[in-house]
C-alpha atoms as a PDB file:
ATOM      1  CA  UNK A   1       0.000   0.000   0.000  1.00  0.00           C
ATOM      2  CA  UNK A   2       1.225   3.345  -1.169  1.00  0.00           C
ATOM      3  CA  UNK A   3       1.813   5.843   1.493  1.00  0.00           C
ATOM      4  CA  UNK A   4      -0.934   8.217   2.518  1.00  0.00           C
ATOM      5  CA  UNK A   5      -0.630  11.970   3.005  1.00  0.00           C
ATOM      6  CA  UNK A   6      -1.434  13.252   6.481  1.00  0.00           C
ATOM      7  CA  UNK A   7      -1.056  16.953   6.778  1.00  0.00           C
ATOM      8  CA  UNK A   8       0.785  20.433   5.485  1.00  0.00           C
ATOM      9  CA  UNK A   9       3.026  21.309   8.191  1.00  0.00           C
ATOM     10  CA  UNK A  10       3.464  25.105   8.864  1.00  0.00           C
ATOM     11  CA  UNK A  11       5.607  26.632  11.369  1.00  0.00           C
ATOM     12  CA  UNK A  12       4.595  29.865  13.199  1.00  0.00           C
ATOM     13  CA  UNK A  13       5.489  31.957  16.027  1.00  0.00           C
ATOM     14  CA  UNK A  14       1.373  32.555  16.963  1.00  0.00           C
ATOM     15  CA  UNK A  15      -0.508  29.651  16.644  1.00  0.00           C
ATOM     16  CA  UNK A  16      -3.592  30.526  17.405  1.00  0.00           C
ATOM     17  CA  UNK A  17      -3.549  34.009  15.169  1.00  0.00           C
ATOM     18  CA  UNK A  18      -2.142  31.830  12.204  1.00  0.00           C
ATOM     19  CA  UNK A  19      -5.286  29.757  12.714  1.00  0.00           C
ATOM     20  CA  UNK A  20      -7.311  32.612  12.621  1.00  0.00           C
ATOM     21  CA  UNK A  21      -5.165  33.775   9.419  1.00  0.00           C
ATOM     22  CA  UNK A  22      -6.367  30.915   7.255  1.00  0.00           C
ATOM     23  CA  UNK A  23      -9.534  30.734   9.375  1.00  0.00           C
ATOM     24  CA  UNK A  24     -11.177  34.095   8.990  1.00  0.00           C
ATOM     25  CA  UNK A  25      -8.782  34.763   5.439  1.00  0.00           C
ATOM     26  CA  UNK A  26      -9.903  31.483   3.467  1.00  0.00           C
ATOM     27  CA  UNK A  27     -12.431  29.957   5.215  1.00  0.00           C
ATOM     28  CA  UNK A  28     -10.686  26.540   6.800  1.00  0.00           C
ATOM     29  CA  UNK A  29     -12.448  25.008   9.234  1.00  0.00           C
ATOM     30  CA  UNK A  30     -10.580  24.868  12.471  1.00  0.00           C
ATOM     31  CA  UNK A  31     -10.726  21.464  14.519  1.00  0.00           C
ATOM     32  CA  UNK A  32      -7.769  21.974  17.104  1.00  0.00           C
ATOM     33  CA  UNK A  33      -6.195  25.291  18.207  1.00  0.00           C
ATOM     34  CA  UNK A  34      -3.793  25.642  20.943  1.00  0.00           C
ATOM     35  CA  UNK A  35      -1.040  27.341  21.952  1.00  0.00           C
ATOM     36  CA  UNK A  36       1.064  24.925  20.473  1.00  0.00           C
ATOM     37  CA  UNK A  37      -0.545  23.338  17.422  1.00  0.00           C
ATOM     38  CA  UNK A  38      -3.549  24.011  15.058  1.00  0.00           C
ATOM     39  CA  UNK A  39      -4.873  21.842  12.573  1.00  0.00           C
ATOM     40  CA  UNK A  40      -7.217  23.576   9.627  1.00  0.00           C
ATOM     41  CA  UNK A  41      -9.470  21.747   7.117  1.00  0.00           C
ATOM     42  CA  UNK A  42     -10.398  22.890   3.772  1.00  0.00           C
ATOM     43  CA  UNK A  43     -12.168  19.961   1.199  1.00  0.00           C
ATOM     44  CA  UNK A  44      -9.644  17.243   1.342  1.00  0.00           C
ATOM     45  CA  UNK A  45      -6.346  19.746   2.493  1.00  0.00           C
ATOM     46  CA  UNK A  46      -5.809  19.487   6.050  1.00  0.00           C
ATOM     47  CA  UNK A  47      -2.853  22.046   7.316  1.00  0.00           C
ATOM     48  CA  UNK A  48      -0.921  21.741  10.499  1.00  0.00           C
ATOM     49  CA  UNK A  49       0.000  24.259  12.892  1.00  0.00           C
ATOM     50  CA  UNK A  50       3.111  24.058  15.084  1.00  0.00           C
ATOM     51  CA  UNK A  51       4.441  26.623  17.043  1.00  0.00           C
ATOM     52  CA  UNK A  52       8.178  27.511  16.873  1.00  0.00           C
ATOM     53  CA  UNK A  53      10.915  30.131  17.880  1.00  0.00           C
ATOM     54  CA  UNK A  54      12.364  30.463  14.856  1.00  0.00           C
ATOM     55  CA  UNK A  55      13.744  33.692  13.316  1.00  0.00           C
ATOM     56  CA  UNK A  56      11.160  35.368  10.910  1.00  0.00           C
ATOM     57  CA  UNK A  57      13.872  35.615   8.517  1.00  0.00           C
ATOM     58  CA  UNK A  58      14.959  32.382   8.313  1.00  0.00           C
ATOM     59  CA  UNK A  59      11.427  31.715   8.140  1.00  0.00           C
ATOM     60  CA  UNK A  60      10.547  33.899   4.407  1.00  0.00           C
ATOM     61  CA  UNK A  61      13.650  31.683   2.685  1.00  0.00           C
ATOM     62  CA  UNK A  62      12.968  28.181   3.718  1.00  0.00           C
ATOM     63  CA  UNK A  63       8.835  28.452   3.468  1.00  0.00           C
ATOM     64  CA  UNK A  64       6.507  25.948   2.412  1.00  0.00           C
ATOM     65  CA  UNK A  65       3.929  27.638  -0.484  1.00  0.00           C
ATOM     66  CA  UNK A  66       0.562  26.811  -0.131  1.00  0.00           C
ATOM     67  CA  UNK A  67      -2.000  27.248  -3.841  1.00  0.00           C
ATOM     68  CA  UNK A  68      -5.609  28.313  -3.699  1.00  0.00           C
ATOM     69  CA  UNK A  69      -7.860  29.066  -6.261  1.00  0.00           C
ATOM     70  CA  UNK A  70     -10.629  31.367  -5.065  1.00  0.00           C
ATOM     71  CA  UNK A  71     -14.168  32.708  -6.359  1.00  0.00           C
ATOM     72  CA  UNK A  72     -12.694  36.410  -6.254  1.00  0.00           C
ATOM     73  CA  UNK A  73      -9.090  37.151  -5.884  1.00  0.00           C
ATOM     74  CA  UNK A  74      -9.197  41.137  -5.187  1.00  0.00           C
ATOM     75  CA  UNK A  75     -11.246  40.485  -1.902  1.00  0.00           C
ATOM     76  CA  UNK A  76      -9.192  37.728  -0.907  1.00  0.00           C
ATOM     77  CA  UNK A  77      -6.336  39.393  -1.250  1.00  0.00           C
ATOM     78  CA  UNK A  78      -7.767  42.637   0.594  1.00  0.00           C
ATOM     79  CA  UNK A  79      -9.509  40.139   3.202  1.00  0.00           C
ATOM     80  CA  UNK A  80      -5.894  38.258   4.113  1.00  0.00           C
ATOM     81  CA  UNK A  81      -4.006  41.522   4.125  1.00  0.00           C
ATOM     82  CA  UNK A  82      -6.361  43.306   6.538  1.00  0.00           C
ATOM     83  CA  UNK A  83      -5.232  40.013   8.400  1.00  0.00           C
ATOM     84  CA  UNK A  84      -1.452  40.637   8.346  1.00  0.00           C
ATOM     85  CA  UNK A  85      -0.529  39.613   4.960  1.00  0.00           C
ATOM     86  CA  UNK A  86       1.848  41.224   2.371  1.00  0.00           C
ATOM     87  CA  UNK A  87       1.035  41.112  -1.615  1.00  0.00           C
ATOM     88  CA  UNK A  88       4.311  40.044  -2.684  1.00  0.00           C
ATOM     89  CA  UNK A  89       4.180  42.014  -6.441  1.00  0.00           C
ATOM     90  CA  UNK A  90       1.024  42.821  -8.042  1.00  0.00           C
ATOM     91  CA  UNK A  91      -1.521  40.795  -8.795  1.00  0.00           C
ATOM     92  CA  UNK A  92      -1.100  39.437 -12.571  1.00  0.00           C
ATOM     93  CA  UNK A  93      -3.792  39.036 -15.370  1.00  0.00           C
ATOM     94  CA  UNK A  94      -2.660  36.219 -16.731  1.00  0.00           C
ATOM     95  CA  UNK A  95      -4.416  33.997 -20.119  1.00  0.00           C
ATOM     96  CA  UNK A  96      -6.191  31.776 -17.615  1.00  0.00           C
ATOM     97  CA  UNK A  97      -7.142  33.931 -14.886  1.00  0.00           C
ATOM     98  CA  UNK A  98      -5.493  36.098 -12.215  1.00  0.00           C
ATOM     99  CA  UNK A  99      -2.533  35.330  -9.936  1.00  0.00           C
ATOM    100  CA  UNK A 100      -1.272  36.618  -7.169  1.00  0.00           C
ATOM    101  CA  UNK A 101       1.673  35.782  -4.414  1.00  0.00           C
ATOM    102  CA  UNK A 102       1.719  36.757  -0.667  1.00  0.00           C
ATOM    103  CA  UNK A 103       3.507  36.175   2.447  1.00  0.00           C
ATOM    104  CA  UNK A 104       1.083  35.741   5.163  1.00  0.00           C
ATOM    105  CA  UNK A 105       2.212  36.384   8.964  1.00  0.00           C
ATOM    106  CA  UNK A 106       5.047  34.195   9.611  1.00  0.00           C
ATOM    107  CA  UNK A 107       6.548  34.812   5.925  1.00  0.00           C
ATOM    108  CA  UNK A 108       4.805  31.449   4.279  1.00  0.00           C
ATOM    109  CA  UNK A 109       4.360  32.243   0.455  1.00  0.00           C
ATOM    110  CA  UNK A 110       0.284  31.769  -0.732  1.00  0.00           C
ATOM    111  CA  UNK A 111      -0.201  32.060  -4.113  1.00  0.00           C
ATOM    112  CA  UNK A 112      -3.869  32.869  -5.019  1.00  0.00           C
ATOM    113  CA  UNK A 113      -5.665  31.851  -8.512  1.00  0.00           C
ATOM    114  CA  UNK A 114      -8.881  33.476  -9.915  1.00  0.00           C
ATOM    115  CA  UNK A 115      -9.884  31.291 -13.137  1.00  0.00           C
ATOM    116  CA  UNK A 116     -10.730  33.049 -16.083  1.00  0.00           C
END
């Protein structure tokens, strides 16, 4: 039997605002939230949350990237940046929709797709 995937694994200084990050920003369903660990589910994607110390620097070169197509990508993108994000470049009308890349709190790259 092949191997089965478990989780996304995120590391973040806040836990539980991270939670609400995805929470309240793209609409995950939260299960567990601690202090220490989070776990989020959206359709079939479940993300971890783990706390760590880790130097926010660090953190924006070795990040995971996380992919999301959405319904409307200018209110997403004002939604998770009234929630701490940054809009890494402008957001880019591309042949099959609109793209768009942010870091949300901890420096984890999101990259956002509105189909055409």
């Amino acid at each position: 039997m092949a191997a089965a995937f478990r989780w996304v694994l995120q590391l973040h200084r806040d836990v539980p605002r991270a939670a609400r990050f995805y929470s309240e920003g793209l609409d995950f369903t939260v299960s567990v939230c601690t202090l220490r660990w989070a776990e989020l589910q959206s359709g079939p994607l479940k993300l971890a949350l783990m706390h760590s110390q880790s130097n926010p620097e660090v953190q924006k070169v070795y990040s995971s990237m996380l992919s999301f197509t959405v319904v409307d990508i200018n209110s997403t993108v004002a939604k998770l940046m009234a929630l701490g994000a940054e809009l890494d470049g402008p957001i880019k009308y591309e042949i099959h929709g609109k793209v768009a890349a942010l870091r949300c709190i901890d420096g984890h790259m999101l990259g956002l797709h509105e189909p055409a």
